[in-house]
N, C-alpha and C. Protein backbone atom coordinates (compact mmCIF):
# COMPACT_ATOMS: atom_id res chain seq x y z
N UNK A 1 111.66 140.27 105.78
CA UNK A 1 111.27 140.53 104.39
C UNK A 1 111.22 142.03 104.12
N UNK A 2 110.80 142.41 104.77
CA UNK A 2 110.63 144.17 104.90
C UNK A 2 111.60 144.71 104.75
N UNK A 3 112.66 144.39 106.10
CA UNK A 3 113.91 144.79 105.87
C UNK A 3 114.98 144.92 104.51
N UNK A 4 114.83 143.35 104.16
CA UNK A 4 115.34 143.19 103.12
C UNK A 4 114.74 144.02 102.04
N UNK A 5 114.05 144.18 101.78
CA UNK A 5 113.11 145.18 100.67
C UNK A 5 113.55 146.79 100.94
N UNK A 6 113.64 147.45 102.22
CA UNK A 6 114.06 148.38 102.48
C UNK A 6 115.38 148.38 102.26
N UNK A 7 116.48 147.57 102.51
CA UNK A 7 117.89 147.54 102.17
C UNK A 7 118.10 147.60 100.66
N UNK A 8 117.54 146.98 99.77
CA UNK A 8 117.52 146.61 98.37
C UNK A 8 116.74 148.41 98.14
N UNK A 9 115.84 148.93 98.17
CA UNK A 9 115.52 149.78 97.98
C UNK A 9 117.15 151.14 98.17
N UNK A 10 117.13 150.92 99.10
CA UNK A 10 118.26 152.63 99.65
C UNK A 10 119.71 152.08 98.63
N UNK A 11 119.93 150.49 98.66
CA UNK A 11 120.99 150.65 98.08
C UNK A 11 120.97 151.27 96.45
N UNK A 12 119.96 150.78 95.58
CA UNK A 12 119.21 151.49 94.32
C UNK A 12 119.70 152.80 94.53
N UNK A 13 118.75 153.19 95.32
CA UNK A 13 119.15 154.64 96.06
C UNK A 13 120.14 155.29 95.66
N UNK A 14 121.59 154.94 96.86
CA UNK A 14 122.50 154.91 96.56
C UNK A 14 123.33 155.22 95.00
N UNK A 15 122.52 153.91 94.27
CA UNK A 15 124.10 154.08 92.99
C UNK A 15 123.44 155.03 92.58
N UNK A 16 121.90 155.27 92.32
CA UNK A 16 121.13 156.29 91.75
C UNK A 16 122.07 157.96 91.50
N UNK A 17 122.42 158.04 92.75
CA UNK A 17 123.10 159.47 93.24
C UNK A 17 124.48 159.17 93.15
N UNK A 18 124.74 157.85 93.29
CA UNK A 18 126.25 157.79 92.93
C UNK A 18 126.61 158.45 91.40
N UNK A 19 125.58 157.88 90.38
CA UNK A 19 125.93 157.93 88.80
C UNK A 19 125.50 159.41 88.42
N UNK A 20 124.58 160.00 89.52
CA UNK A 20 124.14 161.29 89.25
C UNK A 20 125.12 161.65 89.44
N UNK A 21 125.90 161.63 90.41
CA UNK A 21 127.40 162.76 90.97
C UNK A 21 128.07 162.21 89.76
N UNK A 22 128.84 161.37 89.38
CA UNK A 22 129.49 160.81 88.32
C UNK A 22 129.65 162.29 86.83
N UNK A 23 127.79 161.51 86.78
CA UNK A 23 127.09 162.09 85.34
C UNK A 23 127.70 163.79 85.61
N UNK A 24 127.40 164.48 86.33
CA UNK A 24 127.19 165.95 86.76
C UNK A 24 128.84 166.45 86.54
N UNK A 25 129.66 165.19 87.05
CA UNK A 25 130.84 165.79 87.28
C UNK A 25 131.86 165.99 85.76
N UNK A 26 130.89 164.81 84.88
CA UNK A 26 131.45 164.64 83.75
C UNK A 26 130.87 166.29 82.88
N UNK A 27 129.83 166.25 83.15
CA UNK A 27 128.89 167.46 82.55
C UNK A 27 129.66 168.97 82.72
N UNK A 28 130.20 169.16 83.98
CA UNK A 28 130.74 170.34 84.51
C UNK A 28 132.15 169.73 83.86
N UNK A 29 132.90 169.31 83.74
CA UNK A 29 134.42 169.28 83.43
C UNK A 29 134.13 169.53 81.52
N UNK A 30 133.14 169.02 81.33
CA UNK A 30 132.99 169.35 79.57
C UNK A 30 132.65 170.69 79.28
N UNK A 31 131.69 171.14 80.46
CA UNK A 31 131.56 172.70 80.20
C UNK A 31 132.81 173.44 80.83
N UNK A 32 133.64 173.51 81.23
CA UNK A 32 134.68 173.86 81.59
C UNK A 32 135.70 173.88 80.76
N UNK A 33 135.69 172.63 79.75
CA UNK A 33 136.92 172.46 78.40
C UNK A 33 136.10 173.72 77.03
């Protein structure tokens, strides 16, 4: 149960910083145009 709660947690995690890099990259290419 733990485990599973810890896995479900980091993957969150994960897209968290995925959409941040995303977001950031969109942010810097607009300040760049």
């Amino acid at each position: 149960m733990i485990i599973e709660l810890e896995k479900t947690y980091r993957d969150q995690l994960n897209i968290r910083v995925f959409f941040r890099h995303i977001f950031w990259n969109i942010n810097r290419l607009g300040l760049l145009n």
